[in-house]
PDB file of N, CA and C in Angstrom:
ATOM      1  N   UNK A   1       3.165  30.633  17.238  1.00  0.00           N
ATOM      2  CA  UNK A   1       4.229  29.905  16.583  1.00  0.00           C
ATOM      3  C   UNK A   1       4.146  28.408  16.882  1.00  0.00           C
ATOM      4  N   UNK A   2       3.731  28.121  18.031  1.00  0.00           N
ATOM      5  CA  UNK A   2       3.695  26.631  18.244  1.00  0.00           C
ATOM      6  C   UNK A   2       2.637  25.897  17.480  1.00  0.00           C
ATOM      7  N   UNK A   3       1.511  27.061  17.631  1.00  0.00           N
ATOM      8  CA  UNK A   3       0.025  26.173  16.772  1.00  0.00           C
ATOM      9  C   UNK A   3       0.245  25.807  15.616  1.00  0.00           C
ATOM     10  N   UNK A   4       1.352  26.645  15.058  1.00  0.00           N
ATOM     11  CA  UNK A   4       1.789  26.474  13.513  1.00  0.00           C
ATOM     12  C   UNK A   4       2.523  25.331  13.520  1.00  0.00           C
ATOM     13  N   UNK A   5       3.582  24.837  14.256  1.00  0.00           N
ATOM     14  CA  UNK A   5       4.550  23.910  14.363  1.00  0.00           C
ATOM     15  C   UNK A   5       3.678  22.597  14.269  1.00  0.00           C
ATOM     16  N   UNK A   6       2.815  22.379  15.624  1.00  0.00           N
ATOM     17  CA  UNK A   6       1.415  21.530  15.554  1.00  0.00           C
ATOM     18  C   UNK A   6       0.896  21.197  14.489  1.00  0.00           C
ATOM     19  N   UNK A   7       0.334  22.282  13.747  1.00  0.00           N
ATOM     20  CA  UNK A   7      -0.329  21.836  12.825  1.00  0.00           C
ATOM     21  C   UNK A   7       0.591  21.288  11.168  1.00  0.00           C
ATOM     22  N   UNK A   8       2.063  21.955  11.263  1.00  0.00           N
ATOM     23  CA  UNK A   8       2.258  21.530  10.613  1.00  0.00           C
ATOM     24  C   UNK A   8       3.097  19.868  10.529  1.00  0.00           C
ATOM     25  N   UNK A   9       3.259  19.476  11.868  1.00  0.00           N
ATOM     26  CA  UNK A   9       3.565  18.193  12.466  1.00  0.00           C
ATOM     27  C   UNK A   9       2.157  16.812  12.102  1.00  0.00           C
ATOM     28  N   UNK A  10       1.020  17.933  12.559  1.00  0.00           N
ATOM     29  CA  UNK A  10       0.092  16.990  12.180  1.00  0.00           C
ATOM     30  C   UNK A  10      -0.076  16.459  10.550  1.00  0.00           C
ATOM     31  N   UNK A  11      -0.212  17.641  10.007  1.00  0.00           N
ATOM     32  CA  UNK A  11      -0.239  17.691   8.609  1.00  0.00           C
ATOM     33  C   UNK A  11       0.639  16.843   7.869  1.00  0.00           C
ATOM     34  N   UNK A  12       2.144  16.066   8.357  1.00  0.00           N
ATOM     35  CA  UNK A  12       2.683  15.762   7.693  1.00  0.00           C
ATOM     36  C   UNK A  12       2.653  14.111   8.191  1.00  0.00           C
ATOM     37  N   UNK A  13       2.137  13.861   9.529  1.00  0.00           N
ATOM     38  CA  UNK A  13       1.663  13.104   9.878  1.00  0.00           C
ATOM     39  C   UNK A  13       0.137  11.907   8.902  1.00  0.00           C
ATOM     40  N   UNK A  14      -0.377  12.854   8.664  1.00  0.00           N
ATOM     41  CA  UNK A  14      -1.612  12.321   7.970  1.00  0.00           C
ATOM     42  C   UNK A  14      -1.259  12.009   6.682  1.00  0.00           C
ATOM     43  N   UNK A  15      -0.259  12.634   5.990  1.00  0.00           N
ATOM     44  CA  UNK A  15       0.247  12.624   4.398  1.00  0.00           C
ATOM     45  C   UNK A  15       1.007  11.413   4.066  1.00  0.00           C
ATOM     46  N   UNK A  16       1.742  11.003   5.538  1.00  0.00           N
ATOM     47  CA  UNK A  16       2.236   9.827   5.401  1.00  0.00           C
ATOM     48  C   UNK A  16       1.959   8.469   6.141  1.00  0.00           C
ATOM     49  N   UNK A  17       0.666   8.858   6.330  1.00  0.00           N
ATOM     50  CA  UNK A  17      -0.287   7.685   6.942  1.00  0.00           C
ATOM     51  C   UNK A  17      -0.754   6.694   5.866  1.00  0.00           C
ATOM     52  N   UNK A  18      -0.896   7.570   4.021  1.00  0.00           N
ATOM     53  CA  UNK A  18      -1.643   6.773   3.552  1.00  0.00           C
ATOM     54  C   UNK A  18      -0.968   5.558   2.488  1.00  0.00           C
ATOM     55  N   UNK A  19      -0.111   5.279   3.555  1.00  0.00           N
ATOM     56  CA  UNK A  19       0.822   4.077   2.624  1.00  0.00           C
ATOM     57  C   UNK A  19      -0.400   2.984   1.810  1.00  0.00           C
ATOM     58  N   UNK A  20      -1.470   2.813   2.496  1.00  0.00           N
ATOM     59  CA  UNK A  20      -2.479   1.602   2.152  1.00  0.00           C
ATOM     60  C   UNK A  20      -2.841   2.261   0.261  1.00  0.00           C
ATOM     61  N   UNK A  21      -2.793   3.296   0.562  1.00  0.00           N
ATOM     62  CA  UNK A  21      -3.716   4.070  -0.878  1.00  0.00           C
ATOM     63  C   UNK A  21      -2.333   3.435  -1.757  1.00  0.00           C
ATOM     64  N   UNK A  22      -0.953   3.824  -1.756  1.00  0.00           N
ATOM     65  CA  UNK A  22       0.143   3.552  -2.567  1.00  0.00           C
ATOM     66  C   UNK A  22       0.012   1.524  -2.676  1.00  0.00           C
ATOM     67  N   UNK A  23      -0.370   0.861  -2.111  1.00  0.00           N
ATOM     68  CA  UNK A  23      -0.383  -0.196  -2.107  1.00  0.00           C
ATOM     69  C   UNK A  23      -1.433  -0.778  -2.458  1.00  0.00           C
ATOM     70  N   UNK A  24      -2.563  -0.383  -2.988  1.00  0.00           N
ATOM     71  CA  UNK A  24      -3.796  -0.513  -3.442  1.00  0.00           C
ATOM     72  C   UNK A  24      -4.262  -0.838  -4.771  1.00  0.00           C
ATOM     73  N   UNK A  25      -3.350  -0.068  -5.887  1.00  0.00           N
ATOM     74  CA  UNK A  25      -3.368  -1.968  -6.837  1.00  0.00           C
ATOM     75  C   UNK A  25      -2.528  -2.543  -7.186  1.00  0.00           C
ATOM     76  N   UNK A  26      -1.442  -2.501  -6.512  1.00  0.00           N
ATOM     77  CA  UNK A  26      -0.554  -3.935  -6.413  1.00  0.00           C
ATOM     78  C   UNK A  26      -1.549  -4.862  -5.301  1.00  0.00           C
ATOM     79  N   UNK A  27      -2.606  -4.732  -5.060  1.00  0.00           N
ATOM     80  CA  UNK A  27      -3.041  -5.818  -4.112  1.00  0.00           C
ATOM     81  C   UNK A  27      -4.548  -6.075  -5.053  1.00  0.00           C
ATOM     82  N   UNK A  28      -4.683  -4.891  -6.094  1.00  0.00           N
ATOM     83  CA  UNK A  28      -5.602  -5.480  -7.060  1.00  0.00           C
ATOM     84  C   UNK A  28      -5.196  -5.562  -8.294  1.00  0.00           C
ATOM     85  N   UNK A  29      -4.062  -5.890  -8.405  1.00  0.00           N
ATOM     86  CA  UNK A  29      -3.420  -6.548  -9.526  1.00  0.00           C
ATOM     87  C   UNK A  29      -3.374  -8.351  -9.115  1.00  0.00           C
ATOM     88  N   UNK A  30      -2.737  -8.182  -7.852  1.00  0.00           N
ATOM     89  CA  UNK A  30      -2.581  -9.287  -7.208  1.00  0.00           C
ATOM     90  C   UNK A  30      -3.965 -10.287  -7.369  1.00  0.00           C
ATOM     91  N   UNK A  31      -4.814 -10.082  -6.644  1.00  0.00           N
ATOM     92  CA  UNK A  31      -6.351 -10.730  -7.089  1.00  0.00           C
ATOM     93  C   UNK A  31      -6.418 -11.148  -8.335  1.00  0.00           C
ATOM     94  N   UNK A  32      -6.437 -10.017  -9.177  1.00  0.00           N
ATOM     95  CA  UNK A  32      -6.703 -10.455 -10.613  1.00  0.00           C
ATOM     96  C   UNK A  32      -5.981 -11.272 -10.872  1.00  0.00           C
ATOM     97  N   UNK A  33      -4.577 -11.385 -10.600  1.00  0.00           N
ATOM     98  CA  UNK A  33      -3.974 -12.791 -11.100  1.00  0.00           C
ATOM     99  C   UNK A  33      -4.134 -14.237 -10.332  1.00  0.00           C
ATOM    100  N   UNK A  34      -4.507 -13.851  -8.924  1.00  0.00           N
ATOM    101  CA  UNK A  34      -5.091 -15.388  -8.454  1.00  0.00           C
ATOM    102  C   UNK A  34      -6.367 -15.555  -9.214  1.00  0.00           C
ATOM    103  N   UNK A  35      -7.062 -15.383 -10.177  1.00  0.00           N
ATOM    104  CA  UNK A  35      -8.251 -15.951 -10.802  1.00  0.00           C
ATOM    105  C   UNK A  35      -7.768 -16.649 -11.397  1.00  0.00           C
ATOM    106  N   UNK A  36      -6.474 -16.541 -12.274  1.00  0.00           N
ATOM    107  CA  UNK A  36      -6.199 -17.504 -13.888  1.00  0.00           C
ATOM    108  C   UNK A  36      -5.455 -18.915 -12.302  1.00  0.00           C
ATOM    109  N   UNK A  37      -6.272 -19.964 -13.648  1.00  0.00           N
ATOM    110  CA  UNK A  37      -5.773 -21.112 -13.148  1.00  0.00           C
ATOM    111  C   UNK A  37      -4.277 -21.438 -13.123  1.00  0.00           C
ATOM    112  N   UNK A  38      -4.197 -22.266 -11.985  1.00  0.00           N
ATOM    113  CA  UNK A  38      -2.536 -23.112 -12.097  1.00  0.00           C
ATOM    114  C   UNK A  38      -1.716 -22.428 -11.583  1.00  0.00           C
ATOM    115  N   UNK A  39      -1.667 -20.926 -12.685  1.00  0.00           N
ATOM    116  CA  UNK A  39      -0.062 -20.083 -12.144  1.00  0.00           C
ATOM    117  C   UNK A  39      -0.546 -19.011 -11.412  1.00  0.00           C
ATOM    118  N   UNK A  40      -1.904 -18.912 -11.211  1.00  0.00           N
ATOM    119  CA  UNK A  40      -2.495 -17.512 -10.674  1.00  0.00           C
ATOM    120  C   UNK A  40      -1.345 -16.897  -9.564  1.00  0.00           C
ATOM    121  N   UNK A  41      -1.568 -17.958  -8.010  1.00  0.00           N
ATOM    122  CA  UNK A  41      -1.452 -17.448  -7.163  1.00  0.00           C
ATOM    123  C   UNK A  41       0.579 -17.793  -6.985  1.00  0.00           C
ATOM    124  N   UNK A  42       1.245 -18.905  -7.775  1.00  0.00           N
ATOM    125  CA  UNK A  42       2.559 -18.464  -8.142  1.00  0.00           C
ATOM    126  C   UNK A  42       3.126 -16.921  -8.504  1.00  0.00           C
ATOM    127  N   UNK A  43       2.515 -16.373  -9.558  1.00  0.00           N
ATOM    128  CA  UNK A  43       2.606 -15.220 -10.399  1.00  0.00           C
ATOM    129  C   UNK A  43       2.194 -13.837  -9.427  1.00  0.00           C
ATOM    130  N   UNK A  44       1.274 -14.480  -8.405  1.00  0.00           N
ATOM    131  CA  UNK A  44       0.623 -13.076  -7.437  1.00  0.00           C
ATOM    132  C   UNK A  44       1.681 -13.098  -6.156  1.00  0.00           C
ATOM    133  N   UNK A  45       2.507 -14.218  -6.479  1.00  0.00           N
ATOM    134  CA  UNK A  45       3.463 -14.191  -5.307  1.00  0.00           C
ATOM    135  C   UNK A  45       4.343 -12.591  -4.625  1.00  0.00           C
ATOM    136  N   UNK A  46       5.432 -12.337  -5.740  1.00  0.00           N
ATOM    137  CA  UNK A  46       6.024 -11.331  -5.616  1.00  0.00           C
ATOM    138  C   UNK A  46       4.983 -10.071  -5.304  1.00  0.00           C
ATOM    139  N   UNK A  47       3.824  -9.733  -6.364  1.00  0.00           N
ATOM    140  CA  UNK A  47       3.430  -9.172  -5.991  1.00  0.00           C
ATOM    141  C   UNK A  47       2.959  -8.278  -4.672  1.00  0.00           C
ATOM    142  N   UNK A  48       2.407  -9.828  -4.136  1.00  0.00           N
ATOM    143  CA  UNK A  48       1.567  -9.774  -2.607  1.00  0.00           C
ATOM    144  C   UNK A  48       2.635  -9.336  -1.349  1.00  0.00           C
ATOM    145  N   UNK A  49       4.336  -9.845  -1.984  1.00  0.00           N
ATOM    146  CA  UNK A  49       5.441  -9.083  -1.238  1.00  0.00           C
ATOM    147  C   UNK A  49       5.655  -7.877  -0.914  1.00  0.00           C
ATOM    148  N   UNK A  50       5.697  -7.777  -2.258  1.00  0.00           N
ATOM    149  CA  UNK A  50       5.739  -5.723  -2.588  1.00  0.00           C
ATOM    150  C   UNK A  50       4.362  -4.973  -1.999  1.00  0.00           C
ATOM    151  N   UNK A  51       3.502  -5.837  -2.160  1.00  0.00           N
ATOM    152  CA  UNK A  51       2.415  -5.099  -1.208  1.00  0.00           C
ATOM    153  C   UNK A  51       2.630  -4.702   0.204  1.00  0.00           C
ATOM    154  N   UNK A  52       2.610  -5.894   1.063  1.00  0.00           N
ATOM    155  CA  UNK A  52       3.499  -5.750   2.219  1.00  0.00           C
ATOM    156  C   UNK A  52       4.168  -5.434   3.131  1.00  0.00           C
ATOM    157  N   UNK A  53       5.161  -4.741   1.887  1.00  0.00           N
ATOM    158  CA  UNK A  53       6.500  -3.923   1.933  1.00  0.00           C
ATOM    159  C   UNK A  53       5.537  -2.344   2.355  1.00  0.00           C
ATOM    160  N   UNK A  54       5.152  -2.079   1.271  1.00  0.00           N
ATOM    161  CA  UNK A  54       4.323  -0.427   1.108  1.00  0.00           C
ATOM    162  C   UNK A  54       3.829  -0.757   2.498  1.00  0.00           C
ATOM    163  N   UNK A  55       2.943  -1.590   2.887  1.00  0.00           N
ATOM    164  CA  UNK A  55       1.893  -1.412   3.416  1.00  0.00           C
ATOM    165  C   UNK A  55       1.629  -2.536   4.413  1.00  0.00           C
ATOM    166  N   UNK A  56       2.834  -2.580   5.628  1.00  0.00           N
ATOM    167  CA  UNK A  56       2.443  -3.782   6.848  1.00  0.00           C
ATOM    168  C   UNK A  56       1.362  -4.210   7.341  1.00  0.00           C
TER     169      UNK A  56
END
């Protein structure tokens, strides 16, 4: 009963490790808009927040 508890502790552990994957293209959305001139990296602002947020 415990190995089960374990494993299912671990299991839920790893599922919510992968905040980086949920934050992964808001941070390549983000890029793509620092290319365009002038307003790129204005416009990637919020973005690069909300990234962040998901993903310290």
């Amino acid at each position: 009963m415990r190995l089960k508890a374990l494993a299912a502790l671990v299991a839920v552990r790893v599922s919510l490790s992968g905040c980086g994957l949920a934050a992964a293209p808001r941070r390549i959305a983000s890029a793509e808009l620092k290319i365009v001139p002038v307003v790129g990296h204005a416009a990637a602002t919020p973005i690069d927040a909300c990234a962040d947020i998901i993903d310290p």
